[in-house]
Structure formats: C-alpha cells, structure tokens
N, C-alpha and C. Protein backbone atom coordinates (compact mmCIF):
# COMPACT_ATOMS: atom_id res chain seq x y z
N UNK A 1 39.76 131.23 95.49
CA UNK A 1 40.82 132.22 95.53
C UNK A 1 41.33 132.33 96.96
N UNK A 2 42.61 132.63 97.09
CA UNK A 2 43.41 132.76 98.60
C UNK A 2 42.77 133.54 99.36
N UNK A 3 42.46 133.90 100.18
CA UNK A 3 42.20 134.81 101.12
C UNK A 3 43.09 135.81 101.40
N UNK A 4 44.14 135.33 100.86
CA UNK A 4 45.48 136.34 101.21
C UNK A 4 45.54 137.47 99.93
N UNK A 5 44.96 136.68 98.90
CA UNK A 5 45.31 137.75 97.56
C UNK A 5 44.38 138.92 97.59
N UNK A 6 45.52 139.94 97.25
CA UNK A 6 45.24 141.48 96.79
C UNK A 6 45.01 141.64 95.66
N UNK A 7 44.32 142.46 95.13
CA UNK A 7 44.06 142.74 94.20
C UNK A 7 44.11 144.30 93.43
N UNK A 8 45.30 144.07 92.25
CA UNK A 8 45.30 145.80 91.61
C UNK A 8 44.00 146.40 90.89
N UNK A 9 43.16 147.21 90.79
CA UNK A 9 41.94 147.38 89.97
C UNK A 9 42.60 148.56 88.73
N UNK A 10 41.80 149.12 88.22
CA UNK A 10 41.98 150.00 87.08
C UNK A 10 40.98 150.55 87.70
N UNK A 11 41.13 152.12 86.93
CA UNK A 11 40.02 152.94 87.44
C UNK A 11 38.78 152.58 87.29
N UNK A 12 38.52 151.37 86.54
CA UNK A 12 36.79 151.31 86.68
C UNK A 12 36.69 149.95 87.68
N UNK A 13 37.72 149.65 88.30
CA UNK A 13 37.49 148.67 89.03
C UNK A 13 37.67 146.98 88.92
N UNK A 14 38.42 147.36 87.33
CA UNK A 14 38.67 146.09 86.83
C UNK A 14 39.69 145.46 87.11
N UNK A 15 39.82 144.33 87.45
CA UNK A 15 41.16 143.69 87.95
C UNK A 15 42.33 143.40 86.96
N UNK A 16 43.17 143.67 87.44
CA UNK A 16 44.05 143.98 86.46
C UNK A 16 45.44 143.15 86.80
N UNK A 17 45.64 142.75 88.40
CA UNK A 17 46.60 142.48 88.38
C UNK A 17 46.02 141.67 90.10
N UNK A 18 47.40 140.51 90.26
CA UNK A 18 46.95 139.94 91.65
C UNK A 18 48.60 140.06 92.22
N UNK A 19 48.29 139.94 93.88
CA UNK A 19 49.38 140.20 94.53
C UNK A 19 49.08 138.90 95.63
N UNK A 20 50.45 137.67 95.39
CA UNK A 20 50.17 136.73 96.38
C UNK A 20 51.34 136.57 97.49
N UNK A 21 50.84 136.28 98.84
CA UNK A 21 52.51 136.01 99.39
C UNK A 21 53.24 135.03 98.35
N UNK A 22 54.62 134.92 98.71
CA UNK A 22 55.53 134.31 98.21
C UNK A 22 55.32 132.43 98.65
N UNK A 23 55.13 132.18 99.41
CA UNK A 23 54.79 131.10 99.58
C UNK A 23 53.59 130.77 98.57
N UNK A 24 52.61 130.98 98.74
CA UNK A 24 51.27 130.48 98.00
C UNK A 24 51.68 130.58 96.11
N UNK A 25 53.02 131.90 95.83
CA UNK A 25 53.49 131.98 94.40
C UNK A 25 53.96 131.41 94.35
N UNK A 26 54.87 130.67 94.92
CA UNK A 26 56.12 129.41 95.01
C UNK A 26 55.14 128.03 94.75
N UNK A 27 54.22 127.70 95.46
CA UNK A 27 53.16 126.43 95.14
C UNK A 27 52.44 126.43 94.19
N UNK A 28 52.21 127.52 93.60
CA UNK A 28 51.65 127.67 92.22
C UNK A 28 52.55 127.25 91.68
N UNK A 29 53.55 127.46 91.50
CA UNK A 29 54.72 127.24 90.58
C UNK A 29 55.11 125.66 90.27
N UNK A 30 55.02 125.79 91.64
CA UNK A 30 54.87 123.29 91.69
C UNK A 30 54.00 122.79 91.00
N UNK A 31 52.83 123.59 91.26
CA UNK A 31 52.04 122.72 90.33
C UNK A 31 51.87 123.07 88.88
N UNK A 32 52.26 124.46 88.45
CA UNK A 32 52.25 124.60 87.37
C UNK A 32 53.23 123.68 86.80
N UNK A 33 54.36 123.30 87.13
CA UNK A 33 55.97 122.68 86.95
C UNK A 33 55.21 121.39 86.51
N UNK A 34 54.56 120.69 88.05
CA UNK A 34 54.00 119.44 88.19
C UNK A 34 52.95 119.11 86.49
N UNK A 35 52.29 120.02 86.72
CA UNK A 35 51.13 119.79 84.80
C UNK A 35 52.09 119.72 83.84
N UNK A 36 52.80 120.65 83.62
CA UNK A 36 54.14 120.78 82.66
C UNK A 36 54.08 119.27 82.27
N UNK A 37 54.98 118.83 83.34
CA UNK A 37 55.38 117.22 83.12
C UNK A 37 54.93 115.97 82.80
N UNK A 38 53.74 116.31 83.22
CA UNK A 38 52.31 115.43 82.89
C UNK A 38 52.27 115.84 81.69
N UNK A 39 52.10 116.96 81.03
CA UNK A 39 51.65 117.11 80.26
C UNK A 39 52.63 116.07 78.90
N UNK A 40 53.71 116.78 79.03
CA UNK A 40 54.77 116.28 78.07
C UNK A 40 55.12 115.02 78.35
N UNK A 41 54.74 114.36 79.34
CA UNK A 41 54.75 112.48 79.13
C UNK A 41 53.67 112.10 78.78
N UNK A 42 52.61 112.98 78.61
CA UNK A 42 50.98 111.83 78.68
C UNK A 42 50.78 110.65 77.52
N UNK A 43 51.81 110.86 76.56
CA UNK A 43 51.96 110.10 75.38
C UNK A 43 53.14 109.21 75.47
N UNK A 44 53.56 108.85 76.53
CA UNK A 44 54.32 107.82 76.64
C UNK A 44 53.77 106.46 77.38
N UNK A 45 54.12 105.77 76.34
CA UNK A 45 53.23 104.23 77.48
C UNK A 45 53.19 103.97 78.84
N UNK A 46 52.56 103.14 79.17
CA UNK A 46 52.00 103.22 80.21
C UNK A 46 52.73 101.76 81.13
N UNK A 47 53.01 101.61 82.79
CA UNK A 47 53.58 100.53 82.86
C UNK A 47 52.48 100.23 83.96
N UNK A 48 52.31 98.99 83.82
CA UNK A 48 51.44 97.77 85.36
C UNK A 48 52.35 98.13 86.34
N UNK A 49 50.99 98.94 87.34
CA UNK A 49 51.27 99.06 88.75
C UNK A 49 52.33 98.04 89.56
N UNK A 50 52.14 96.63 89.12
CA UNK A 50 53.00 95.88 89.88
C UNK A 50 54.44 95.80 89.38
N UNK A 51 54.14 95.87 88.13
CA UNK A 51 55.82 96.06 87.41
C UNK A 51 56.37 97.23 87.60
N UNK A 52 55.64 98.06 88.30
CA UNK A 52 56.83 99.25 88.53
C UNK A 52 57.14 99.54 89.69
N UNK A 53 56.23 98.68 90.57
CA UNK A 53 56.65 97.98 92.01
C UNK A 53 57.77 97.35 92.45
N UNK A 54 57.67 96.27 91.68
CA UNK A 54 58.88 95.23 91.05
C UNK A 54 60.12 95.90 90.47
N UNK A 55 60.09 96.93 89.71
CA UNK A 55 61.10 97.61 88.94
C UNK A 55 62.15 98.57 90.10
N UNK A 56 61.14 98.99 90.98
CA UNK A 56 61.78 99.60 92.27
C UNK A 56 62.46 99.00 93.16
N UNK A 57 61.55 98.04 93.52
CA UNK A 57 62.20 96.87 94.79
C UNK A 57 63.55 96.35 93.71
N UNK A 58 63.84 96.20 92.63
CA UNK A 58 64.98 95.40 91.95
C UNK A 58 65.98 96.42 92.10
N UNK A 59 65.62 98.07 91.69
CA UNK A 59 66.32 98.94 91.89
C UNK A 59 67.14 99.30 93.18
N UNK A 60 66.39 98.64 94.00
CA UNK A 60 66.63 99.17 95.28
C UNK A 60 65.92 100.35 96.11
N UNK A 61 65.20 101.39 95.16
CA UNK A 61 64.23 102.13 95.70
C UNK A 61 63.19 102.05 96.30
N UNK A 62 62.75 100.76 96.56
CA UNK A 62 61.40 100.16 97.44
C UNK A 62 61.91 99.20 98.12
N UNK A 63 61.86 99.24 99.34
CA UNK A 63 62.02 98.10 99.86
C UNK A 63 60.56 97.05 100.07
N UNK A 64 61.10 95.22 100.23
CA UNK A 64 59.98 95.08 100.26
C UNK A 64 58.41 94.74 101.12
C-alpha cells in the first residue's frame, strides 16, 4: 500500500474508504486500462516474435 494513502474508518475503525494523491489515482487507472486490454485480446492468436519484428520494420515503425 502507498505510503501516501489515507484512510476513512467507520466508527469501529473499519476502513471504509481510501484517499490517494491524484497522481498515484491516475496510474492506477493505466494499469487498470492496461489489464482491461489484455484482458479482452487474450483470445486472439498469437504472432512469432520475429514476424512482428518484420511486420514493423516493413511498416516502417522499427527501424532496422
């Protein structure tokens, strides 16, 4: 857990709620975004490391 996070309790002390800077909520958010995406491709085939090497450098996005 952050060092930075606060924490709301309830009267018996139970946590109830968290308070993070905005930065550290914003990076949660990437990576929550980031799993998202993973998640909803994990069932799409799969391509050889070198062919998608190759697929870039043809694209123009890799140089070689």
């Amino acid at each position: 857990m952050s060092p930075n996070a606060q924490f709301v309790t309830d009267e018996t002390g139970k946590r109830t709620a968290v308070l993070l800077p905005i930065a550290e909520y914003e990076h949660l958010l990437e990576d929550f975004h980031d799993l998202a995406a993973v998640a909803e491709r994990r069932k799409e085939p799969t391509v050889p490391h070198e062919q998608f090497l190759e697929e870039l450098k043809r694209d123009g996005l890799l140089s070689d």
